[in-house]
PDB file of N, CA and C in Angstrom:
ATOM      1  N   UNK A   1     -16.332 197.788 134.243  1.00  0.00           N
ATOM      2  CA  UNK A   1     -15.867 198.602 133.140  1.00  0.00           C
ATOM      3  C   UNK A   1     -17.058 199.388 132.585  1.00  0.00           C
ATOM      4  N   UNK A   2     -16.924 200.480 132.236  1.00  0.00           N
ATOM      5  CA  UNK A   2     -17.795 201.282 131.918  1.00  0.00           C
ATOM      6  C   UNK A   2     -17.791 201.216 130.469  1.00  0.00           C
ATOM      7  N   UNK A   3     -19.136 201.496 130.294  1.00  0.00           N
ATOM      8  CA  UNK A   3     -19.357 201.187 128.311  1.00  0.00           C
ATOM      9  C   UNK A   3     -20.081 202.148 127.789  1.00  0.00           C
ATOM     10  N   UNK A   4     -19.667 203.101 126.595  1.00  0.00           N
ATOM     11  CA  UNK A   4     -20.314 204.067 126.305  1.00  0.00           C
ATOM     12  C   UNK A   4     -20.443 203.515 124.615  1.00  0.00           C
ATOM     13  N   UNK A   5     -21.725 204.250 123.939  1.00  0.00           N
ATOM     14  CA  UNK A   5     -21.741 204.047 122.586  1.00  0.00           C
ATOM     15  C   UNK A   5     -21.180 204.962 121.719  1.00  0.00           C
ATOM     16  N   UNK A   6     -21.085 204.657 120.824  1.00  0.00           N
ATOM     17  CA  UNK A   6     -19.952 205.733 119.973  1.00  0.00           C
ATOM     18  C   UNK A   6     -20.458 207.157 119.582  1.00  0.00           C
ATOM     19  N   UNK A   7     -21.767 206.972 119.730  1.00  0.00           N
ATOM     20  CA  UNK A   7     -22.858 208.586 119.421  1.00  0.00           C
ATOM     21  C   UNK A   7     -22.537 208.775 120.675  1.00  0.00           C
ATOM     22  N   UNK A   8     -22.868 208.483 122.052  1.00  0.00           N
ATOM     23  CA  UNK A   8     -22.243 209.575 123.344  1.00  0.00           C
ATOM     24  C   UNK A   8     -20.902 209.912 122.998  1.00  0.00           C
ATOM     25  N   UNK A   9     -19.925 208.974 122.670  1.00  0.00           N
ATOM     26  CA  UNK A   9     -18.134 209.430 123.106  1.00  0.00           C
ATOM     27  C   UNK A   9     -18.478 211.008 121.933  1.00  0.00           C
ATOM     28  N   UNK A  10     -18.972 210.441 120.815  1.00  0.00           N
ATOM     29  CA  UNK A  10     -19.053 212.061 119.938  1.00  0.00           C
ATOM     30  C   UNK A  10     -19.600 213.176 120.394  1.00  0.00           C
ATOM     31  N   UNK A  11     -21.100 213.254 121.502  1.00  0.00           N
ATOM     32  CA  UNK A  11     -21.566 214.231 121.674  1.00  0.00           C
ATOM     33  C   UNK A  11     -20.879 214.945 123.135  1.00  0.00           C
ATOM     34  N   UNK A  12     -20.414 213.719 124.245  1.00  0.00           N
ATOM     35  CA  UNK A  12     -20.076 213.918 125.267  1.00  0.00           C
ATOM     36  C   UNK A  12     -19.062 213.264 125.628  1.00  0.00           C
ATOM     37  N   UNK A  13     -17.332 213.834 124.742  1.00  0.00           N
ATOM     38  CA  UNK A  13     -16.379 213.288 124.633  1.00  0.00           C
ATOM     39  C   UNK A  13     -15.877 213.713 125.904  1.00  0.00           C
ATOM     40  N   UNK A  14     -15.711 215.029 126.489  1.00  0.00           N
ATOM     41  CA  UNK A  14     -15.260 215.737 126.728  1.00  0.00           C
ATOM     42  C   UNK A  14     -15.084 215.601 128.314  1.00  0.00           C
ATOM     43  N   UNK A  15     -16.532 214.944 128.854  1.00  0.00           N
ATOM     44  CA  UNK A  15     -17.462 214.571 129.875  1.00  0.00           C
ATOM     45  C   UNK A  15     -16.594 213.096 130.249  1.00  0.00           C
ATOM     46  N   UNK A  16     -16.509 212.019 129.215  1.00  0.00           N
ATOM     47  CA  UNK A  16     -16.314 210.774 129.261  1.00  0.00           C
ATOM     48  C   UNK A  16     -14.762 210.998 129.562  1.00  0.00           C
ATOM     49  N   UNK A  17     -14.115 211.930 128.816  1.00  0.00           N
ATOM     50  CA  UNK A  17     -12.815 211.944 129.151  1.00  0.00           C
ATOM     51  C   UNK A  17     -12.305 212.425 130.371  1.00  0.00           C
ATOM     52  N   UNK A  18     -13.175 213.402 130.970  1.00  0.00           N
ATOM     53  CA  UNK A  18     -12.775 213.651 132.770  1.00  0.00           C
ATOM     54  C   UNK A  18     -13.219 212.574 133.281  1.00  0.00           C
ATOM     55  N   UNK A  19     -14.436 211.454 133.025  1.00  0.00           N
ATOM     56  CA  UNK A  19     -14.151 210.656 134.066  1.00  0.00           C
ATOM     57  C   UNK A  19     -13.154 209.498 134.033  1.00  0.00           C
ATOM     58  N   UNK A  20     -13.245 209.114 132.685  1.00  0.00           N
ATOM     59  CA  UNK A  20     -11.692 208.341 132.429  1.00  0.00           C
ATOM     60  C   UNK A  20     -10.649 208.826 132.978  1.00  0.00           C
ATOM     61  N   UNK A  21      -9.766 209.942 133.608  1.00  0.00           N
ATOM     62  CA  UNK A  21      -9.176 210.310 134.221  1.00  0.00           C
ATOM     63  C   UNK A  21      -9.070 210.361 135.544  1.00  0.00           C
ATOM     64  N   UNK A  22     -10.760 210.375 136.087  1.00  0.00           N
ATOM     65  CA  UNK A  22     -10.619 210.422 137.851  1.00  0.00           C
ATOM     66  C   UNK A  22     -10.748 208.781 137.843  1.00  0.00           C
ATOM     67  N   UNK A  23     -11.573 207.841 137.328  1.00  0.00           N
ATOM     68  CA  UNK A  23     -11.796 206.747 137.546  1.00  0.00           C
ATOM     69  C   UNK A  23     -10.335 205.834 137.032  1.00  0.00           C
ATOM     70  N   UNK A  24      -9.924 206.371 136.168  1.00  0.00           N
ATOM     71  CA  UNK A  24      -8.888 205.429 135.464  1.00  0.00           C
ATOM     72  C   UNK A  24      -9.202 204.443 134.812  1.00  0.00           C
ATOM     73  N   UNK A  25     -10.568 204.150 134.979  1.00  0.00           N
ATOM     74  CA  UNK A  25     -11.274 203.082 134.803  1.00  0.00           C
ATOM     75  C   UNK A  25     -11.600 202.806 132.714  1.00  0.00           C
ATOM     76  N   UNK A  26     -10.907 201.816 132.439  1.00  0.00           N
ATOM     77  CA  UNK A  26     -10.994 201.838 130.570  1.00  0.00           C
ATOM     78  C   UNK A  26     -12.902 201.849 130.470  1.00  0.00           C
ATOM     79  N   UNK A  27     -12.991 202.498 129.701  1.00  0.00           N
ATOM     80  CA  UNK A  27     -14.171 202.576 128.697  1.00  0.00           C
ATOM     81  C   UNK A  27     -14.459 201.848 127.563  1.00  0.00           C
ATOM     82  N   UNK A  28     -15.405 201.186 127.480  1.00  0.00           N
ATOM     83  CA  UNK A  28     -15.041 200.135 125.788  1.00  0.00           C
ATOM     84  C   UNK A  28     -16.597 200.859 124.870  1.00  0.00           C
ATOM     85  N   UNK A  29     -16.020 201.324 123.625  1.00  0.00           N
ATOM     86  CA  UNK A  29     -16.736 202.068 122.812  1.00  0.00           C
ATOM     87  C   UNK A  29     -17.083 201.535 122.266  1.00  0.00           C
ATOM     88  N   UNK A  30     -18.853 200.794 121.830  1.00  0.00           N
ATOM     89  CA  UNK A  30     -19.515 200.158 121.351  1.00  0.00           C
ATOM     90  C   UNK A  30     -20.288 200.773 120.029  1.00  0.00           C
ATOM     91  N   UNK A  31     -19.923 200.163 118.628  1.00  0.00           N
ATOM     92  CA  UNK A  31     -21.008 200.754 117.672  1.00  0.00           C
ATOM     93  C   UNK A  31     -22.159 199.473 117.091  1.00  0.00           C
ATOM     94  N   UNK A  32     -22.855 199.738 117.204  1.00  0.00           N
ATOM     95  CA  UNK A  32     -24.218 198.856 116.764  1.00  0.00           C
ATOM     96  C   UNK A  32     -24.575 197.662 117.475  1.00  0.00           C
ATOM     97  N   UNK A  33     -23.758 197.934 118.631  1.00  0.00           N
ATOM     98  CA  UNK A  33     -24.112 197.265 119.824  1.00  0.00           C
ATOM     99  C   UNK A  33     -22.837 195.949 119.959  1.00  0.00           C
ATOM    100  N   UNK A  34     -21.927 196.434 119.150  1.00  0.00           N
ATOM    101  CA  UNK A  34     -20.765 195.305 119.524  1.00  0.00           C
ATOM    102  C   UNK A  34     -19.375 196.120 119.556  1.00  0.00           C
ATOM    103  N   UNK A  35     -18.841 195.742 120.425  1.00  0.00           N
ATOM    104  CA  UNK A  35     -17.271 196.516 120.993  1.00  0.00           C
ATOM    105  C   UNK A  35     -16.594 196.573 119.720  1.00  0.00           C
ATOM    106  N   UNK A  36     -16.200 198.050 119.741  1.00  0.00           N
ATOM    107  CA  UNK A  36     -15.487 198.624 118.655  1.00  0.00           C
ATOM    108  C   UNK A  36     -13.872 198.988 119.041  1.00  0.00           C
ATOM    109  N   UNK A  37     -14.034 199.893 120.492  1.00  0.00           N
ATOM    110  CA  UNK A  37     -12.909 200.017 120.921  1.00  0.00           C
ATOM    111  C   UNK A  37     -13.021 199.963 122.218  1.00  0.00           C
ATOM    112  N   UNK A  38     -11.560 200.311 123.061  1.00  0.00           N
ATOM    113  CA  UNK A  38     -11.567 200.679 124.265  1.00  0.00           C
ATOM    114  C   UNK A  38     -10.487 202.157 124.226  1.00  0.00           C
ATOM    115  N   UNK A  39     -11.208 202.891 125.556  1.00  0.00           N
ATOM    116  CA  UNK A  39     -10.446 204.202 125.725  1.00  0.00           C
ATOM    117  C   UNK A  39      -9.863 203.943 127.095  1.00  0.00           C
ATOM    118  N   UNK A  40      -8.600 204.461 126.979  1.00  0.00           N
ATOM    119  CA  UNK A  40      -7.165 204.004 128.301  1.00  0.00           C
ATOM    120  C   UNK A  40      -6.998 205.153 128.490  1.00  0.00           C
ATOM    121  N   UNK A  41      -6.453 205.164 129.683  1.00  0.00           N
ATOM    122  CA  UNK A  41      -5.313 206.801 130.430  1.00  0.00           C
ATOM    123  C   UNK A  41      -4.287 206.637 129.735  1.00  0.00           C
ATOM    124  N   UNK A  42      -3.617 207.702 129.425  1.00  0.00           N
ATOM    125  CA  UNK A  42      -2.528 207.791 128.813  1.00  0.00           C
ATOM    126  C   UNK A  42      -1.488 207.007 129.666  1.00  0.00           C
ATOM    127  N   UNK A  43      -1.541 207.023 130.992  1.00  0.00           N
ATOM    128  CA  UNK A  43      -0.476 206.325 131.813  1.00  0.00           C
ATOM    129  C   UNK A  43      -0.458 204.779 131.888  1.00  0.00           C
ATOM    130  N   UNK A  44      -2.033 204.055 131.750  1.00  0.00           N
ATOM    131  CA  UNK A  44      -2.091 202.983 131.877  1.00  0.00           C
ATOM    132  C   UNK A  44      -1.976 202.232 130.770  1.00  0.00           C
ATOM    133  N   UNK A  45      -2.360 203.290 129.172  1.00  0.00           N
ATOM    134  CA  UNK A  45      -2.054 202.606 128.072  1.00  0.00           C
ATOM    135  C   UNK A  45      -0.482 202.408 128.026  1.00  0.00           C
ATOM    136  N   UNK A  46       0.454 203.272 128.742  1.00  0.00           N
ATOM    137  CA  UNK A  46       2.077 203.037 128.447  1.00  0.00           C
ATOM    138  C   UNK A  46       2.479 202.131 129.290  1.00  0.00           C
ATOM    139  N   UNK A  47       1.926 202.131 130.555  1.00  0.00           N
ATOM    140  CA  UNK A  47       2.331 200.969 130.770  1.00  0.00           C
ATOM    141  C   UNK A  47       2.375 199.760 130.442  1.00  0.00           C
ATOM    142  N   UNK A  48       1.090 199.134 129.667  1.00  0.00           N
ATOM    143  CA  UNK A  48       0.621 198.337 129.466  1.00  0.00           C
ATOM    144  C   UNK A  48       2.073 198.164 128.134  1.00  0.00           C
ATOM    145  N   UNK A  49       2.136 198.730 127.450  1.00  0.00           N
ATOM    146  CA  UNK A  49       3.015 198.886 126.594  1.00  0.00           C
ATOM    147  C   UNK A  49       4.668 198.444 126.817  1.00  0.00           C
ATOM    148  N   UNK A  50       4.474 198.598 127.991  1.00  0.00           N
ATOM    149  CA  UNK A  50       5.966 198.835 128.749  1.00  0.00           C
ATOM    150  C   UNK A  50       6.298 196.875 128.904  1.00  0.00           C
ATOM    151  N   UNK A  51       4.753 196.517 129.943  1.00  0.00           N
ATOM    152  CA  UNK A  51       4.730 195.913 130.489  1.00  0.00           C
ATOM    153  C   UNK A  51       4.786 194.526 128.859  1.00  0.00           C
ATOM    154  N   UNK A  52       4.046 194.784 128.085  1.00  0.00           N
ATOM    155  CA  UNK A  52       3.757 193.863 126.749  1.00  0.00           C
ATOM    156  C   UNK A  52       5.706 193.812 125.927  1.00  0.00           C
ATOM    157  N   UNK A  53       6.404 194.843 126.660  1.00  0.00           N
ATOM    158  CA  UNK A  53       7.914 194.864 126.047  1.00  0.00           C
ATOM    159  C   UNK A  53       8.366 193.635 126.637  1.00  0.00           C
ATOM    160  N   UNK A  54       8.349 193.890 127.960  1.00  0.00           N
ATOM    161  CA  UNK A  54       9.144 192.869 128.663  1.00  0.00           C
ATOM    162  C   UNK A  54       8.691 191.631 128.391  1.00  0.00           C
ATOM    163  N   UNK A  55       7.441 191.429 128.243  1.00  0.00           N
ATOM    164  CA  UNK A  55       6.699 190.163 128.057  1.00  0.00           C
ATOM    165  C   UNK A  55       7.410 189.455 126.924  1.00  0.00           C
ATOM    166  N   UNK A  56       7.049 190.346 125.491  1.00  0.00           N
ATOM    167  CA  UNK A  56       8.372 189.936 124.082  1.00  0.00           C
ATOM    168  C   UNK A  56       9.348 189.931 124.414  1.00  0.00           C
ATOM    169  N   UNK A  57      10.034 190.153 125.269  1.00  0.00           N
ATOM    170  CA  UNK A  57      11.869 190.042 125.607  1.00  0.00           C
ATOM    171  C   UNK A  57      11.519 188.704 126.069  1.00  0.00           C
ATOM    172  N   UNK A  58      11.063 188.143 127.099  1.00  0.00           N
ATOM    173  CA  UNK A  58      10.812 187.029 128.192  1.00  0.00           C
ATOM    174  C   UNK A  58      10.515 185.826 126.598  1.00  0.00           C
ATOM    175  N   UNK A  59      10.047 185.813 126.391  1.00  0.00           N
ATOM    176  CA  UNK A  59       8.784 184.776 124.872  1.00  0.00           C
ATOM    177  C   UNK A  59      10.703 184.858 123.983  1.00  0.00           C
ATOM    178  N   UNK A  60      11.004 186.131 123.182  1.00  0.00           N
ATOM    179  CA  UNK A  60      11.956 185.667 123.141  1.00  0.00           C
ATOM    180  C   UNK A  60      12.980 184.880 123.601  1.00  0.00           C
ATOM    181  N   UNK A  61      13.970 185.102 125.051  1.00  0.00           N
ATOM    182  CA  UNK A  61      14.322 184.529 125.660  1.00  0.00           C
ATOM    183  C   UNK A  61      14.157 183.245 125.850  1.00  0.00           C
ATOM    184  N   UNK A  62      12.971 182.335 125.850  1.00  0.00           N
ATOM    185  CA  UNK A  62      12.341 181.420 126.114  1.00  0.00           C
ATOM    186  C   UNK A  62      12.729 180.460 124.649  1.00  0.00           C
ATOM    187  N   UNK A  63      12.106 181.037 123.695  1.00  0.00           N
ATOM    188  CA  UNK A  63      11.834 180.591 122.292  1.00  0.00           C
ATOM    189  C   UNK A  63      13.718 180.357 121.976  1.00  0.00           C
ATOM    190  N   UNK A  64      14.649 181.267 122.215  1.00  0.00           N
ATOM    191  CA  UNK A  64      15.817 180.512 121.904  1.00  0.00           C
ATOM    192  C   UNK A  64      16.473 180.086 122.827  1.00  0.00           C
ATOM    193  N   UNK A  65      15.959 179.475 124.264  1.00  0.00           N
ATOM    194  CA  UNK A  65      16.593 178.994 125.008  1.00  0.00           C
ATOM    195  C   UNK A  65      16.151 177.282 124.542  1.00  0.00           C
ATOM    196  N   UNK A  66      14.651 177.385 124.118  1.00  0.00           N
ATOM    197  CA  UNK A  66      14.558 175.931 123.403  1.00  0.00           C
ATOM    198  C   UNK A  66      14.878 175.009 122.498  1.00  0.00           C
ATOM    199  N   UNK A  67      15.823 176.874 121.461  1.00  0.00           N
ATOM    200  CA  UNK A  67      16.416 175.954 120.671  1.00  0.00           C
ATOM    201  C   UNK A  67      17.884 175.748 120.399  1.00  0.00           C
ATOM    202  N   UNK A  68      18.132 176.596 121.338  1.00  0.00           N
ATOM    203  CA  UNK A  68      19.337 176.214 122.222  1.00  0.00           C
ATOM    204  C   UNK A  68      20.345 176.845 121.395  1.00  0.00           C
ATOM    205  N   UNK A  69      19.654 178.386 121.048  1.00  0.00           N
ATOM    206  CA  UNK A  69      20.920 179.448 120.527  1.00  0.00           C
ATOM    207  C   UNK A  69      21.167 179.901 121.771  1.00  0.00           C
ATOM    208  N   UNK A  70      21.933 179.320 122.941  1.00  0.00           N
ATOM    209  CA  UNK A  70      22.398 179.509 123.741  1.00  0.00           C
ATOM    210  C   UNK A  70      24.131 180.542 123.765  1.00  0.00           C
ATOM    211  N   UNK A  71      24.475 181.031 124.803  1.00  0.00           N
ATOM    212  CA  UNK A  71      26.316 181.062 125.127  1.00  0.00           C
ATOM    213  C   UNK A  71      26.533 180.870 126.680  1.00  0.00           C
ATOM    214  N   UNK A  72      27.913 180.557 127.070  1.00  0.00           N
ATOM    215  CA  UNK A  72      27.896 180.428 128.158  1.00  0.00           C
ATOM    216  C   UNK A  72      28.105 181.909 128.935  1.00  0.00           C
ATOM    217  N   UNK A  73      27.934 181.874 130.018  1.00  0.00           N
ATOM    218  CA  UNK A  73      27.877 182.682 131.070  1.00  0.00           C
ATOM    219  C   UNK A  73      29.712 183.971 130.320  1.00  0.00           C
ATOM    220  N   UNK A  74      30.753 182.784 130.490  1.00  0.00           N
ATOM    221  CA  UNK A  74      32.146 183.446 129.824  1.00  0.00           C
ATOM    222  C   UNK A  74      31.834 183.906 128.442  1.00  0.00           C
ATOM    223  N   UNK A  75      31.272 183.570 127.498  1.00  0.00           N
ATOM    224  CA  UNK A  75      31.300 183.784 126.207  1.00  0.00           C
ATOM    225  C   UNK A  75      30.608 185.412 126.170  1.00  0.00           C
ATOM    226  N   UNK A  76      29.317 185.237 126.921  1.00  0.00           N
ATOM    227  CA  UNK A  76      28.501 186.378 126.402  1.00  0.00           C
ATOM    228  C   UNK A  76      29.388 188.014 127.562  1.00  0.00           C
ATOM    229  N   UNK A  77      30.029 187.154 128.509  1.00  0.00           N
ATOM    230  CA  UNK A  77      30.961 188.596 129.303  1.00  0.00           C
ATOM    231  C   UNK A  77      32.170 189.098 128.303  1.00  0.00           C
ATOM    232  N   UNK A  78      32.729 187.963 127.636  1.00  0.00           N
ATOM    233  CA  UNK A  78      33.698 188.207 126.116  1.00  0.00           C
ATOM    234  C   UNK A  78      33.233 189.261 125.299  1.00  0.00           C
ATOM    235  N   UNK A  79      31.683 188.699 124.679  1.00  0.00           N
ATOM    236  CA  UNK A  79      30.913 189.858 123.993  1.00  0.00           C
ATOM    237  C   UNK A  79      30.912 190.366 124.685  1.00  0.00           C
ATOM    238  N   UNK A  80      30.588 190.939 125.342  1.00  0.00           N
ATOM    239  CA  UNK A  80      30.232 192.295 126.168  1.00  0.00           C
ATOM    240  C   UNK A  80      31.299 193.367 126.124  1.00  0.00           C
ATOM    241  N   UNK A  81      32.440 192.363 127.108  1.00  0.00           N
ATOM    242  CA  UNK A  81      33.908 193.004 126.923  1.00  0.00           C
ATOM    243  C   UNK A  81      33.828 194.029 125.444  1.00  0.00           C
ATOM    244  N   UNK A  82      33.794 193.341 124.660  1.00  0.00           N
ATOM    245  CA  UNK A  82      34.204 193.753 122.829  1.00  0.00           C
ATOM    246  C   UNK A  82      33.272 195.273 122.550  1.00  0.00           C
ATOM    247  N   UNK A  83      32.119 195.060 123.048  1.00  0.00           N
ATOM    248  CA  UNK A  83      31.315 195.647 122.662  1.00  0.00           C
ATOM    249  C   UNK A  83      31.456 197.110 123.647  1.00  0.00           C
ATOM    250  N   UNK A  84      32.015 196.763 124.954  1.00  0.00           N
ATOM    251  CA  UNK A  84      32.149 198.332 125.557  1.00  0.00           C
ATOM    252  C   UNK A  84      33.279 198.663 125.671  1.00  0.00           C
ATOM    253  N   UNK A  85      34.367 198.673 125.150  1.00  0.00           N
ATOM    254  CA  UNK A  85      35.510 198.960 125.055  1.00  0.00           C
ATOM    255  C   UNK A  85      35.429 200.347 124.027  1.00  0.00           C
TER     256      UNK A  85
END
């Protein structure tokens, strides 16, 4: 991972941002010598986004299957029925 300090990303944003694009590769923006941020591709930050959705659907899923706000297989095709009619 490539690491730039926060006085380059200001003087030579412009520079850092074409290679973040050919490399794809995240950048982590350091001020006073400890990680401040990181800079993403626009494509890999949405995914990541995409990918962190499904993850909360799954954790949900999980979390009330333990506590057993369950329905059966017939019940939730009932709802369904109701709901696309």
């Amino acid at each position: 991972m490539k690491v730039e300090l926060v006085t380059s990303l200001k003087r030579q944003a412009t520079k850092i941002l074409a290679d973040l694009h050919d490399s794809k590769e995240p950048v982590l923006i350091t001020e006073h010598g400890k990680p401040s941020a990181y800079l993403v591709d626009v494509e890999d930050y949405e995914f990541m986004q995409q990918r962190l959705s499904i993850l909360e659907g799954i954790a949900r899923g999980e979390r009330a299957l333990s506590e057993g706000k369950v329905v059966s297989h017939q019940k939730a095709k009932d709802n369904m029925s109701k709901w696309l009619k």
